[in-house]
Protein backbone atom coordinates (compact mmCIF):
# COMPACT_ATOMS: atom_id res chain seq x y z
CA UNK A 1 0.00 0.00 0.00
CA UNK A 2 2.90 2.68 0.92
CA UNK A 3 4.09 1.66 -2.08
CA UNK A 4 1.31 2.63 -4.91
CA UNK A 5 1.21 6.09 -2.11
CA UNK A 6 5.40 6.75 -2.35
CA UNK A 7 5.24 6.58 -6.50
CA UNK A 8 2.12 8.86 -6.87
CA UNK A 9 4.03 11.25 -4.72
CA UNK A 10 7.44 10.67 -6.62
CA UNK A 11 4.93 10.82 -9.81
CA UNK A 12 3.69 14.48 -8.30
CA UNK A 13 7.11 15.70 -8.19
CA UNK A 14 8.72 14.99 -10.83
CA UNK A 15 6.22 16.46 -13.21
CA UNK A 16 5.92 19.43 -10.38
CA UNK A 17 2.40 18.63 -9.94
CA UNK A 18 1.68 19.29 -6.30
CA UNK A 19 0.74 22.56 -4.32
CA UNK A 20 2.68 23.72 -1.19
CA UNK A 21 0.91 25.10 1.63
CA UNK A 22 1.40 28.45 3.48
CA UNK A 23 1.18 26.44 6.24
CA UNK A 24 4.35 23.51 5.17
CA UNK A 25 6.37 26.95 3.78
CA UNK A 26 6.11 27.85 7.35
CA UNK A 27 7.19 24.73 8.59
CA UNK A 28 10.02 24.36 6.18
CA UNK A 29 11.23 28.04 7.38
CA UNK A 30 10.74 26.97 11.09
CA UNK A 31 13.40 23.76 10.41
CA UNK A 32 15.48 25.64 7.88
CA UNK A 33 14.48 23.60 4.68
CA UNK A 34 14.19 24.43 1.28
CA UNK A 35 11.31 22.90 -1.52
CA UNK A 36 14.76 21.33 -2.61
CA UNK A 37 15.19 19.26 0.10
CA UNK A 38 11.47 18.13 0.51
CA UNK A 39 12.10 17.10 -3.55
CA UNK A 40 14.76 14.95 -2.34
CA UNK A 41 13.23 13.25 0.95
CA UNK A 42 10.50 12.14 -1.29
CA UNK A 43 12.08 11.10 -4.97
CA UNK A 44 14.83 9.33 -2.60
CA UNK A 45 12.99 8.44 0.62
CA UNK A 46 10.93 5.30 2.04
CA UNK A 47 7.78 5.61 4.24
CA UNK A 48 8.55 3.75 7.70
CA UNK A 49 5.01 4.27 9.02
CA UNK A 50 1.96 5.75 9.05
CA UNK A 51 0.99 8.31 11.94
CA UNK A 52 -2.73 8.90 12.45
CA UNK A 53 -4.17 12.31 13.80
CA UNK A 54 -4.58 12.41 17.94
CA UNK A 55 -8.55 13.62 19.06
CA UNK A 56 -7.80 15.53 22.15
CA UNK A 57 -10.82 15.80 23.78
CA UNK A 58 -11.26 18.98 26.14
């Protein structure tokens, strides 16, 4: 399954099909990376797990 998901991504980027959000851009700023290293992590990179959202309930 993480499979078909990592070459759809790897698919996305290559043919610079994707969008980046204001809020990742902020991210990336926050822990000094560049588009050009988020390219890399995922054209070179494996998935090594899956993390599901938290409910916090208040």
């Amino acid at each position: 399954m993480f499979d078909e998901i990592l070459r759809r991504m790897r698919e996305k980027v290559t043919s610079l099909q994707y969008v980046m959000t204001l809020h990742a851009e902020e991210e990336m700023n926050d822990d000094n990376l560049t588009i050009y290293d988020i390219q890399k992590s995922i054209l070179t990179g494996d998935i090594l797990e899956r993390q599901k959202h938290k409910v916090t309930v208040e």
